[in-house]
Protein backbone atom coordinates (compact mmCIF):
# COMPACT_ATOMS: atom_id res chain seq x y z
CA UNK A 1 2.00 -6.08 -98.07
CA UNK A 2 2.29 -9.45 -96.83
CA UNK A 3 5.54 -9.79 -94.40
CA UNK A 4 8.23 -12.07 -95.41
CA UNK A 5 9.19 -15.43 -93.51
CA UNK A 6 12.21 -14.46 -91.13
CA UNK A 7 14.73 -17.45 -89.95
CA UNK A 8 16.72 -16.69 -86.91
CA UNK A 9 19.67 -19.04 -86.80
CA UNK A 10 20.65 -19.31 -82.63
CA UNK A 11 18.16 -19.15 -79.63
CA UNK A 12 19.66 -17.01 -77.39
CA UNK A 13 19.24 -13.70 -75.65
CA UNK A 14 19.58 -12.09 -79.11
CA UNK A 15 18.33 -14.53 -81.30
CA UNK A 16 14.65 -14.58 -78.94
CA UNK A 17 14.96 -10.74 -78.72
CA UNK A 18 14.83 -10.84 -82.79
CA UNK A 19 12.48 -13.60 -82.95
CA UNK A 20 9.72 -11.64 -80.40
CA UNK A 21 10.43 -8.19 -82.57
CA UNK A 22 9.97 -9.78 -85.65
CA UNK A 23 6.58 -11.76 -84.04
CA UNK A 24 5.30 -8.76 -83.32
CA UNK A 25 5.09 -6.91 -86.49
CA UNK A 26 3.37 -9.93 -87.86
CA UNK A 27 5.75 -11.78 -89.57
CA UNK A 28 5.82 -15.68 -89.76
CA UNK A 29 9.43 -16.45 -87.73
CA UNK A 30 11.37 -19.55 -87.51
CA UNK A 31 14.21 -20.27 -84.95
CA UNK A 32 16.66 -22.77 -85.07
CA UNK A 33 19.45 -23.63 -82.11
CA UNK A 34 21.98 -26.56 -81.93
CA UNK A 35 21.32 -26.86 -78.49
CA UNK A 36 18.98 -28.89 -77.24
CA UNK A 37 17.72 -25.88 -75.13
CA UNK A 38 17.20 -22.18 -76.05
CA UNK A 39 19.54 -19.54 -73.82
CA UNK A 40 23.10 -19.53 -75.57
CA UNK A 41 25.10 -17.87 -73.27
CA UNK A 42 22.77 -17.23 -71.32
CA UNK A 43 21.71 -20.69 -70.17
CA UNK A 44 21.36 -21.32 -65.98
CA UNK A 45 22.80 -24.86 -65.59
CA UNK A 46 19.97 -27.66 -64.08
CA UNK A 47 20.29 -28.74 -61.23
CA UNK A 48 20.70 -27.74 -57.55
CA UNK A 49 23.52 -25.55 -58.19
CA UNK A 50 22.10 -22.47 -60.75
CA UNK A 51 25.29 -21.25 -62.25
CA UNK A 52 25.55 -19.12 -65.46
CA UNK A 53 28.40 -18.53 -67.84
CA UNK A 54 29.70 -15.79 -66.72
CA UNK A 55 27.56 -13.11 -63.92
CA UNK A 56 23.62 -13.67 -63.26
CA UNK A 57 23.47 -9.77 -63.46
CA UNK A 58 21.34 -7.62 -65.59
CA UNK A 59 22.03 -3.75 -65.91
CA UNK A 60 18.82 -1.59 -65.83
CA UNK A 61 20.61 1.60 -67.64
CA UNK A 62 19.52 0.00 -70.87
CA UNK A 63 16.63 -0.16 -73.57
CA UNK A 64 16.84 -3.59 -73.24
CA UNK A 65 15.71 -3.38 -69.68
CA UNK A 66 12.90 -1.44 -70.44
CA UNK A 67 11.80 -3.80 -73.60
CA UNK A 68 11.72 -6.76 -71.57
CA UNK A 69 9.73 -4.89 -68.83
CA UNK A 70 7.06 -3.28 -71.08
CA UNK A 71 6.32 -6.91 -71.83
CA UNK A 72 6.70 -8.80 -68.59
CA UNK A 73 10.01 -10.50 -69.19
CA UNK A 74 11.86 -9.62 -66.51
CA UNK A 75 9.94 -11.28 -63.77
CA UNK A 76 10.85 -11.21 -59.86
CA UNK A 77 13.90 -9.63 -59.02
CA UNK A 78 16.37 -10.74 -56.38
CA UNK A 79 17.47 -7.06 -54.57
CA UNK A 80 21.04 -7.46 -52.55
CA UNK A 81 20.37 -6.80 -49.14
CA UNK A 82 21.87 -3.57 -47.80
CA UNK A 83 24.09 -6.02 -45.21
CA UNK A 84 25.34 -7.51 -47.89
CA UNK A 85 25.97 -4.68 -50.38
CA UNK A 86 27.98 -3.16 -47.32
CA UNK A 87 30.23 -7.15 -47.85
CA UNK A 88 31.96 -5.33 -50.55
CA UNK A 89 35.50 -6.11 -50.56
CA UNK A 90 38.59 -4.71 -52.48
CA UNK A 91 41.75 -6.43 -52.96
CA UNK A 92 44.30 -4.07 -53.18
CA UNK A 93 48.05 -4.25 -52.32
CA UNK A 94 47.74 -7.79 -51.20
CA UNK A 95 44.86 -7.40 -48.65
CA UNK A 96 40.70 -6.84 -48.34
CA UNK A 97 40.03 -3.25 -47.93
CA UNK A 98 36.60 -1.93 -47.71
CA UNK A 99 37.30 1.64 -49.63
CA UNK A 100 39.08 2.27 -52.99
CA UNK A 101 41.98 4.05 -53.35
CA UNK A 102 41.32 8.11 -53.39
CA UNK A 103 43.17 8.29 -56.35
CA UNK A 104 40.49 5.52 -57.68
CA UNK A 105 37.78 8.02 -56.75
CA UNK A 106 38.79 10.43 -59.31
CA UNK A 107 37.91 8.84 -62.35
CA UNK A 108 34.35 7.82 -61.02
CA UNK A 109 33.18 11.02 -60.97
CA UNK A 110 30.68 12.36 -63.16
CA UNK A 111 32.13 14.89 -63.94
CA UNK A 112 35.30 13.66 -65.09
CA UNK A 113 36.50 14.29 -68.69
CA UNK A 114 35.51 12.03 -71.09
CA UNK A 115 37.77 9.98 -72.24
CA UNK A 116 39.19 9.80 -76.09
CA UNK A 117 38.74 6.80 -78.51
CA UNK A 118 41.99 6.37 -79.92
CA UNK A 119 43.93 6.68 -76.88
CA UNK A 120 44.59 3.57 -74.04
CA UNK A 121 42.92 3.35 -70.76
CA UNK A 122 45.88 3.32 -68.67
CA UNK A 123 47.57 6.44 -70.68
CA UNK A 124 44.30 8.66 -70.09
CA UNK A 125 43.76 7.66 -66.96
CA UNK A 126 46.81 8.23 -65.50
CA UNK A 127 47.35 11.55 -66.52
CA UNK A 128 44.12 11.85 -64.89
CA UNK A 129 44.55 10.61 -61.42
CA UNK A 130 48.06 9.02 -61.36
CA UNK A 131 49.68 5.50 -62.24
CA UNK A 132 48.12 3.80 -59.08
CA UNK A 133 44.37 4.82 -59.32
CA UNK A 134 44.50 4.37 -63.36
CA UNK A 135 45.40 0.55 -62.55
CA UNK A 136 43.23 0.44 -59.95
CA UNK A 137 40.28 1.64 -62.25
CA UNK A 138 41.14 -0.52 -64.85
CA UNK A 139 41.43 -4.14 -63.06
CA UNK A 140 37.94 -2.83 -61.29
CA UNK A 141 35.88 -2.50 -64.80
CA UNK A 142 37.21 -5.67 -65.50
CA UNK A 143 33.57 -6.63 -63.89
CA UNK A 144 32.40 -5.21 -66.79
CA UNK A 145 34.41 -6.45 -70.14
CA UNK A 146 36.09 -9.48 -69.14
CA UNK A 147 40.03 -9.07 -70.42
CA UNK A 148 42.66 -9.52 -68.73
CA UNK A 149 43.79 -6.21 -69.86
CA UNK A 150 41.83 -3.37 -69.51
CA UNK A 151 44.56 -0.88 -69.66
CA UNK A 152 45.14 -1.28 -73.18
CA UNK A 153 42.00 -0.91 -74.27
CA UNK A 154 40.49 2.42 -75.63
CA UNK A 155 39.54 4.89 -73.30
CA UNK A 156 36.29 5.64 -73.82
CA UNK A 157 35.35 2.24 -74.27
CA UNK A 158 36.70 1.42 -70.31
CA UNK A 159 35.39 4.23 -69.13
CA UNK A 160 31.95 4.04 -69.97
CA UNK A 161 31.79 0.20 -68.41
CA UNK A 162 33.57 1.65 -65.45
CA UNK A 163 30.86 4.27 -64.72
CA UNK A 164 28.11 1.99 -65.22
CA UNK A 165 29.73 -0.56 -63.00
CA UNK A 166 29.89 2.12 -60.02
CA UNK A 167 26.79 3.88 -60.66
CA UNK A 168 24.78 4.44 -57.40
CA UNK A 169 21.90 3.38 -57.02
CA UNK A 170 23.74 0.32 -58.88
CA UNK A 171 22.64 -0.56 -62.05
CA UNK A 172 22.90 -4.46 -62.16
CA UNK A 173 20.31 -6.52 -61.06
CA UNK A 174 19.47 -10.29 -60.22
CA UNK A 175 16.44 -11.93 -62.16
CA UNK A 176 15.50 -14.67 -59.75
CA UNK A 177 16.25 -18.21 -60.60
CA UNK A 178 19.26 -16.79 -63.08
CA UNK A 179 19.17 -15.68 -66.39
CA UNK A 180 17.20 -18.97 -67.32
CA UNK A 181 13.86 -17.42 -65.81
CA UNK A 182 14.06 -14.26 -68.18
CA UNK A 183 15.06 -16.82 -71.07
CA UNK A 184 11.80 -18.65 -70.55
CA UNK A 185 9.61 -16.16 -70.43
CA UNK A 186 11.02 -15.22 -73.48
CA UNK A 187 10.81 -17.89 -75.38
CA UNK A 188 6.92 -18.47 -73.89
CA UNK A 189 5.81 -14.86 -75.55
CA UNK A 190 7.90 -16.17 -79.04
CA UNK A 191 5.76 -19.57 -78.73
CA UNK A 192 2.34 -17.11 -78.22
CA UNK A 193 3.30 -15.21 -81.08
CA UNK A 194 3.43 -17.73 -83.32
CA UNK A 195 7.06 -18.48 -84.14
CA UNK A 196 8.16 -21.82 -84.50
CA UNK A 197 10.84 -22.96 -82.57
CA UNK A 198 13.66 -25.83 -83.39
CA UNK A 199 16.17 -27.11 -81.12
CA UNK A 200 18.78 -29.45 -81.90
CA UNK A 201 18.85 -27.89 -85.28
CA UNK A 202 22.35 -26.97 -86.47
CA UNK A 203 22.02 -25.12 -89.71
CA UNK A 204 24.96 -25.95 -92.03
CA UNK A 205 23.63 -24.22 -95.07
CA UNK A 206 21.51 -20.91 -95.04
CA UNK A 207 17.56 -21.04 -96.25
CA UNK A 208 16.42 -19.34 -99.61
CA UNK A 209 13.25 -17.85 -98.12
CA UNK A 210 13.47 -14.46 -96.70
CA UNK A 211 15.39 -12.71 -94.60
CA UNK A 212 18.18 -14.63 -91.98
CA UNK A 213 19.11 -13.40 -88.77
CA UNK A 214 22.41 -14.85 -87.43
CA UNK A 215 22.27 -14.99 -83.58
CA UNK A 216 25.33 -16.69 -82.90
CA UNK A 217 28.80 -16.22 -81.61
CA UNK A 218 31.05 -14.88 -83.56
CA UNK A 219 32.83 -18.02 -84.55
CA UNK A 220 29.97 -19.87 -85.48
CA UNK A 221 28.39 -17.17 -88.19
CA UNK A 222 32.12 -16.66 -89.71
CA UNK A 223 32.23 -20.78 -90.32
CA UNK A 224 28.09 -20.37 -91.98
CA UNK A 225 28.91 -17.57 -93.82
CA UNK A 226 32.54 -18.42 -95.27
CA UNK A 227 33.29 -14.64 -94.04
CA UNK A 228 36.45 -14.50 -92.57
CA UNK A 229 36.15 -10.97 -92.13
CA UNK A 230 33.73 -11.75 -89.16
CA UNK A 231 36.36 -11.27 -86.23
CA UNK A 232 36.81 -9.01 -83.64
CA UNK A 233 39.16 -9.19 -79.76
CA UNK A 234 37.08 -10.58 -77.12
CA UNK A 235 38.46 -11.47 -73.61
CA UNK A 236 38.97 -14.78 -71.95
CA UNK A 237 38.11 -15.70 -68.72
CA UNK A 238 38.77 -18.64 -65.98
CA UNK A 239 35.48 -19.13 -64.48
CA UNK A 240 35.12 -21.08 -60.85
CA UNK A 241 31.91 -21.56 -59.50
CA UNK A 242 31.80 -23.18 -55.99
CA UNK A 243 29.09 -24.06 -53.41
CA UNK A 244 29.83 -23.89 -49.55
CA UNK A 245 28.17 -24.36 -46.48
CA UNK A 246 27.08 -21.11 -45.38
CA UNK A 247 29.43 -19.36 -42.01
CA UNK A 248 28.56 -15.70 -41.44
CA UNK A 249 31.08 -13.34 -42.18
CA UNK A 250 31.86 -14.19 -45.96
CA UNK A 251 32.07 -11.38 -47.87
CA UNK A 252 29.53 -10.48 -50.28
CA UNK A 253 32.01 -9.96 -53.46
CA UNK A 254 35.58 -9.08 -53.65
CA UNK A 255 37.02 -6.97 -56.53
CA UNK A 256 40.70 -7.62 -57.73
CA UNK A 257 42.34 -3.86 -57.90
CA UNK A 258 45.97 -5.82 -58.32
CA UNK A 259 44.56 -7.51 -61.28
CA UNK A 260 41.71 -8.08 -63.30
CA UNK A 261 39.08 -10.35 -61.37
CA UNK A 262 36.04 -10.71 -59.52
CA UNK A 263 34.18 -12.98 -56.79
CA UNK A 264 30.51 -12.82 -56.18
CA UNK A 265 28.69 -14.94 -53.89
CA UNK A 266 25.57 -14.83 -56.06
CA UNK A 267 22.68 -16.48 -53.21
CA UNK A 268 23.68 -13.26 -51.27
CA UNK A 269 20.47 -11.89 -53.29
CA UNK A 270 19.01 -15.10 -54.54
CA UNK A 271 18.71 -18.14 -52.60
CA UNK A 272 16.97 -20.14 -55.20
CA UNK A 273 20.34 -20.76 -56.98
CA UNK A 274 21.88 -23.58 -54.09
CA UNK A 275 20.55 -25.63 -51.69
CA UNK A 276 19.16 -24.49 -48.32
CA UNK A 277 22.51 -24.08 -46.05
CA UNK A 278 24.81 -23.39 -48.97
CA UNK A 279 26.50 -20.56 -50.80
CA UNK A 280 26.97 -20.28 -54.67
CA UNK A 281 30.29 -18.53 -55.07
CA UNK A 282 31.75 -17.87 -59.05
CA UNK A 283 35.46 -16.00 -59.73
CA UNK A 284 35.17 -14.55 -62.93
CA UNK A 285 39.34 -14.39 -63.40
CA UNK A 286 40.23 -12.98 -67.21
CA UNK A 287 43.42 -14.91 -68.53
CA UNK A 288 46.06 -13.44 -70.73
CA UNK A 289 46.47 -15.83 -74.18
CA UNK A 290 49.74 -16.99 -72.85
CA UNK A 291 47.80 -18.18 -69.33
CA UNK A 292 45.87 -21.42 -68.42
CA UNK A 293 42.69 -22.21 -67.01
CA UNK A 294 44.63 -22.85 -63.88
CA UNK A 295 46.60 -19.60 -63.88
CA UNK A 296 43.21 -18.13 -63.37
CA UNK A 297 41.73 -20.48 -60.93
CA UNK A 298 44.90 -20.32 -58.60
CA UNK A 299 44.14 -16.35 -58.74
CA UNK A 300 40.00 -16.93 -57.87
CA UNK A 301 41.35 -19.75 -55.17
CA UNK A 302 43.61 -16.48 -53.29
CA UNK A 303 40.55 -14.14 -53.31
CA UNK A 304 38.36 -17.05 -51.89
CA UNK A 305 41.44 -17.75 -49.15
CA UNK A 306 41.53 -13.89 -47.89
CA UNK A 307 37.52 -13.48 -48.12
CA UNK A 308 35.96 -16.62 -47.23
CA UNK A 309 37.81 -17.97 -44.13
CA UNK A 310 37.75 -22.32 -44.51
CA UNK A 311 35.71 -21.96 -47.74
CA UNK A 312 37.74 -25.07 -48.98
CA UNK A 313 36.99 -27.52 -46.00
CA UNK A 314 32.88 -26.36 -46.54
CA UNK A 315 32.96 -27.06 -50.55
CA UNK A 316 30.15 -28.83 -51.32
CA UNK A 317 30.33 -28.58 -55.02
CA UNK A 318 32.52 -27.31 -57.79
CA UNK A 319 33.04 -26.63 -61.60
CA UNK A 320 35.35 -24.62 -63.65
CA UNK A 321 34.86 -23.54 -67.15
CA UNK A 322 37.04 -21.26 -69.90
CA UNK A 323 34.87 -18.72 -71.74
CA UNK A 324 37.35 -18.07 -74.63
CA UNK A 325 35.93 -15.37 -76.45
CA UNK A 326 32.54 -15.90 -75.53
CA UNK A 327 32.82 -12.36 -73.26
CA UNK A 328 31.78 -10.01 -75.56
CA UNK A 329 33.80 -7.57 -77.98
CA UNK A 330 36.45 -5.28 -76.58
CA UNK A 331 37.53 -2.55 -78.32
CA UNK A 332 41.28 -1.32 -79.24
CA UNK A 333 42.53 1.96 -79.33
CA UNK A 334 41.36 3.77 -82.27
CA UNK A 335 37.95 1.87 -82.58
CA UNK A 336 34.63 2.10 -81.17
CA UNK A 337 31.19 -0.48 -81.75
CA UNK A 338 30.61 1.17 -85.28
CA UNK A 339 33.99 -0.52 -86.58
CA UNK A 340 33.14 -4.23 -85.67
CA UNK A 341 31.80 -6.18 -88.04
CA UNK A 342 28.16 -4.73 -89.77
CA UNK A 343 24.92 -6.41 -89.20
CA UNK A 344 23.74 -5.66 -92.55
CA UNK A 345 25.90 -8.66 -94.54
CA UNK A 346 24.02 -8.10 -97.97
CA UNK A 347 21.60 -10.64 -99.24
CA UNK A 348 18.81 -10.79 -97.00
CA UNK A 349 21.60 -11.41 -94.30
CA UNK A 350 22.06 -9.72 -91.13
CA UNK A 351 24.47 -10.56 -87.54
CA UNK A 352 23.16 -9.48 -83.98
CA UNK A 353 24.52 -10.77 -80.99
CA UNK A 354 27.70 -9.16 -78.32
CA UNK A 355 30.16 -8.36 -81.12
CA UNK A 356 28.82 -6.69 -84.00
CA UNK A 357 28.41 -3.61 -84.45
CA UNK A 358 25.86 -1.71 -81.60
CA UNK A 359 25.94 0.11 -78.92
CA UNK A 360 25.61 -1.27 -74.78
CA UNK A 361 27.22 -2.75 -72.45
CA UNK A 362 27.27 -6.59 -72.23
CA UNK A 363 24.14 -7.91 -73.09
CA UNK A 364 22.78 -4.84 -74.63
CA UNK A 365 24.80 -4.72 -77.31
CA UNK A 366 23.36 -8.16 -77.94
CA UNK A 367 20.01 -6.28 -77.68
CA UNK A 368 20.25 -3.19 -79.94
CA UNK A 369 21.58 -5.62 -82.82
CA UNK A 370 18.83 -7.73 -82.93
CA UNK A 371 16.49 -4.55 -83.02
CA UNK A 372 18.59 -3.41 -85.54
CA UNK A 373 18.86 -7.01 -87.48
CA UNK A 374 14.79 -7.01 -87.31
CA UNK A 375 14.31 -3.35 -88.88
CA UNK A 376 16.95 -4.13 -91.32
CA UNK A 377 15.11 -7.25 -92.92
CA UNK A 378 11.58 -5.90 -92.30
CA UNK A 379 12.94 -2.69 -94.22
CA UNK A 380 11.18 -0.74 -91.44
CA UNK A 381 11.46 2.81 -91.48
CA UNK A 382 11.13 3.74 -87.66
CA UNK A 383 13.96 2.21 -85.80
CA UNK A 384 12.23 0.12 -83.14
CA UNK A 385 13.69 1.41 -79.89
CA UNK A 386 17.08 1.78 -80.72
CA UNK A 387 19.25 4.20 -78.87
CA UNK A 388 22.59 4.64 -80.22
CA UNK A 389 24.74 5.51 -77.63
C-alpha cells in the first residue's frame, strides 16, 4: 500500500531523526521549523566562538549512537587528550581536589544496588554510603540532568545518569565543529531522501493529511495542541560561555560536589570551536525557581576563579543564556519515562522529543521517541531499533 504523507512540525535532533526514519521506509515527509535554521536545541552558534545550548557532548551507550553511525552521521570525532582528561577537577568543601570523596566511590560501583523508583536520591543514597557521599553523588550527576536538585529526584532515575556519567572508558563524546556538524549531515541525508524541508515556517494550525509528528519542546506542542495535559518538571540552568586567551595550567573541567554545576573548557578536545590562541569555556550552573540568572553566573564565575587563574583579565568574549526548561524531563519520586506525557496523542498525532515518554539519557530520549513517533504513524509492526531501557 501506498505510504501516507508524514508532517514533522520542528527541525531538530528529533524532528530530523523522525523525518530520516520516516524517508526511509518510503514515505513522502514534510518538515517545518520556525527557525530560520534546522538544529533546535541543538544549534552551534555562527561565528568564531562555537557554543551550544547546553554541553557539545554526545554519549555512545545509546541506539542513537549507533543509528547515526550505521549511516555516517556522526562524522569526525574530537577525543580529549589523556593530559587533559587527567585536568579533571572537583570542587568539594570549598577547594579543587583531584579525587572524589571515598564515600562518593561507593555508589559508582557496578555493583551497587539498584536504586528504587519511588524513593529520593538523597534518602537511598545515603543509607547507602552516608549523608556526605549521597550529596556528593548527587550535585556530580547534575552533569547529566540539569536541576538544581538532584537529591529529590527519584532514585533510579539519578542513578542511572550518574553511572553513565562515570562510566570508564567515558561514554560522552565530542562531534567536531559541535553538535551543528551532526545536525547537517542530518538534514543532508533528509534532503537525499526526498523530504521537503521548510524553515521559517511556524505552524499555528495542524495539517489534515496524514500523520503529524510534533518535534518540539514541550511548551510549544501544549500551545498547538490546546493540551494542557502536556507538562512535565524539567530543570533550569544559568549557562556562561566564555573565551580566553589560552595559559597552561587551566583545568580541563571542574565538577561542583557542594552544589549542582559544571565547567568544561570544551577546545580541550576541539579546537575548531574558538579562535587560534583562545579557550571556549561554558558553566552549566542549574538555578532553583526562586534564583536568577545571576545567582548562577556568580556560582560559574567562583569555579572559573579557583580553576582558571586570571581567566577574567584574558576574556576575550562572553555570553550568558537561561535554559528554562529546555533541559530535558526529570523525574519525581514515584515516576519513571513511561508516566510523562504519551507520544501516541490520538488522531494521527504523535510527540517525540526530551520529555515524553522514552527511555535515554539526554538526547536519547529525544531519539527513541521519534523512532517510536515514526512506527506509530507508519503502523509498523517491527519496532525500528527501539530499546526500552
Amino acid at each position: 500500500m501506498p505510504q501516507p504523507h508524514i508532517t514533522v512540525i520542528g527541525g531538530g535532533f528529533a524532528g530530523l531523526t523522525a523525518a530520516v526514519t520516516a524517508a526511509e521506509t518510503g514515505a513522502k515527509v514534510t518538515v517545518y521549523e520556525a527557525h530560520h535554521t534546522l538544529g533546535g536545541r541543538a544549534r552551534t552558534a555562527e561565528g568564531p566562538y562555537k557554543t551550544n545550548e547546553g554541553p557539545h557532548a554526545l554519549y555512545s551507550g545509546g541506539p542513537h549512537w549507533t543509528w547515526l553511525r550505521q549511516r555516517n552521521l556522526l562524522g569526525p570525532l574530537a577525543p580529549i587528550p589523556p593530559l587533559e582528561a587527567a585536568r579533571l577537577r572537583l570542587h568539594h568543601k570549598g577547594a579543587l581536589r583531584r579525587t572524589p570523596p571515598f564515600a562518593m566511590l561507593k555508589l559508582l560501583r557496578r555493583t551497587s544496588r539498584q536504586a528504587p523508583v519511588d524513593v529520593d536520591f538523597m534518602t537511598w543514597a545515603t543509607e547507602q554510603a552516608g549523608e556526605e557521599g549521597a550529596l556528593a553523588a548527587a550535585h556530580y550527576s547534575a552533569v547529566a540532568l540539569f536541576h538544581h536538585d538532584p537529591g529529590s529526584l527519584s532514585a533510579a532515575f539519578v542513578q542511572e545518569r550518574l553511572r553513565r556519567a562515570t562510566k570508564l572508558p567515558p561514554e560522552a563524546h565530542y562531534p567536531r565543529g559541535g553538535w551543528a556538524s551532526v545536525i547537517d549531515r542530518m538534514a543532508a541525508r533528509a534532503w537525499n531522501l526526498g523530504v521537503r524541508m521548510e524553515t521559517l515556517s511556524r505552524v499555528d494550525t495542524l495539517p489534515q493529511d496524514g500523520p503529524v509528528i510534533v518535534a518540539t519542546s514541550l511548551d510549544s506542542a501544549r500551545r498547538l495542541l490546546r493540551d494542557d495535559s502536556l507538562t512535565w518538571t524539567s530543570g533550569r540552568t544559568a549557562l556562561l560561555d566564555v573565551a580566553v586567551r589560552t595559559r597552561r595550567g587551566d583545568a580541563f573541567a571542574v565538577s561542583d560536589l557542594d552544589a549542582p554545576g559544571w565547567i568544561e573548557r570544551f577546545t580541550a578536545q576541539d579546537r575548531t570551536l574558538a579562535p587560534a590562541g583562545e579557550q571556549l569555556v561554558q558553566g552549566q550552573i542549574p538555578i532553583a525557581p526562586h534564583e536568577s540568572r545571576a545567582d548562577g553566573i556568580a556560582r560559574a564565575e567562583h569555579l572559573l576563579d579557583l580553576a582558571f587563574d586570571g581567566w577574567r583579565e584574558r576574556v576575550t568574549w562572553r555570553s550568558e543564556a537561561t535554559a528554562n526548561g529546555r533541559t530535558g524531563a526529570v523525574d519525581l519520586p514515584g515516576t519513571s519515562w513511561r508516566d510523562r506525557p504519551a507520544i501516541d496523542r490520538g488522531d494521527g498525532v504523535y510527540l517525540a522529543g526530551d520529555q515524553v515518554a522514552a527511555p535515554g539519557v539526554l538526547s536519547e530520549v529525544s531519539f527513541n521517541s521519534a523512532l517510536e513517533a515514526v512506527t506509530l504513524a507508519l503502523r509498523i509492526r517491527e519496532r525500528l531499533d527501539l530499546k526500552h531501557a
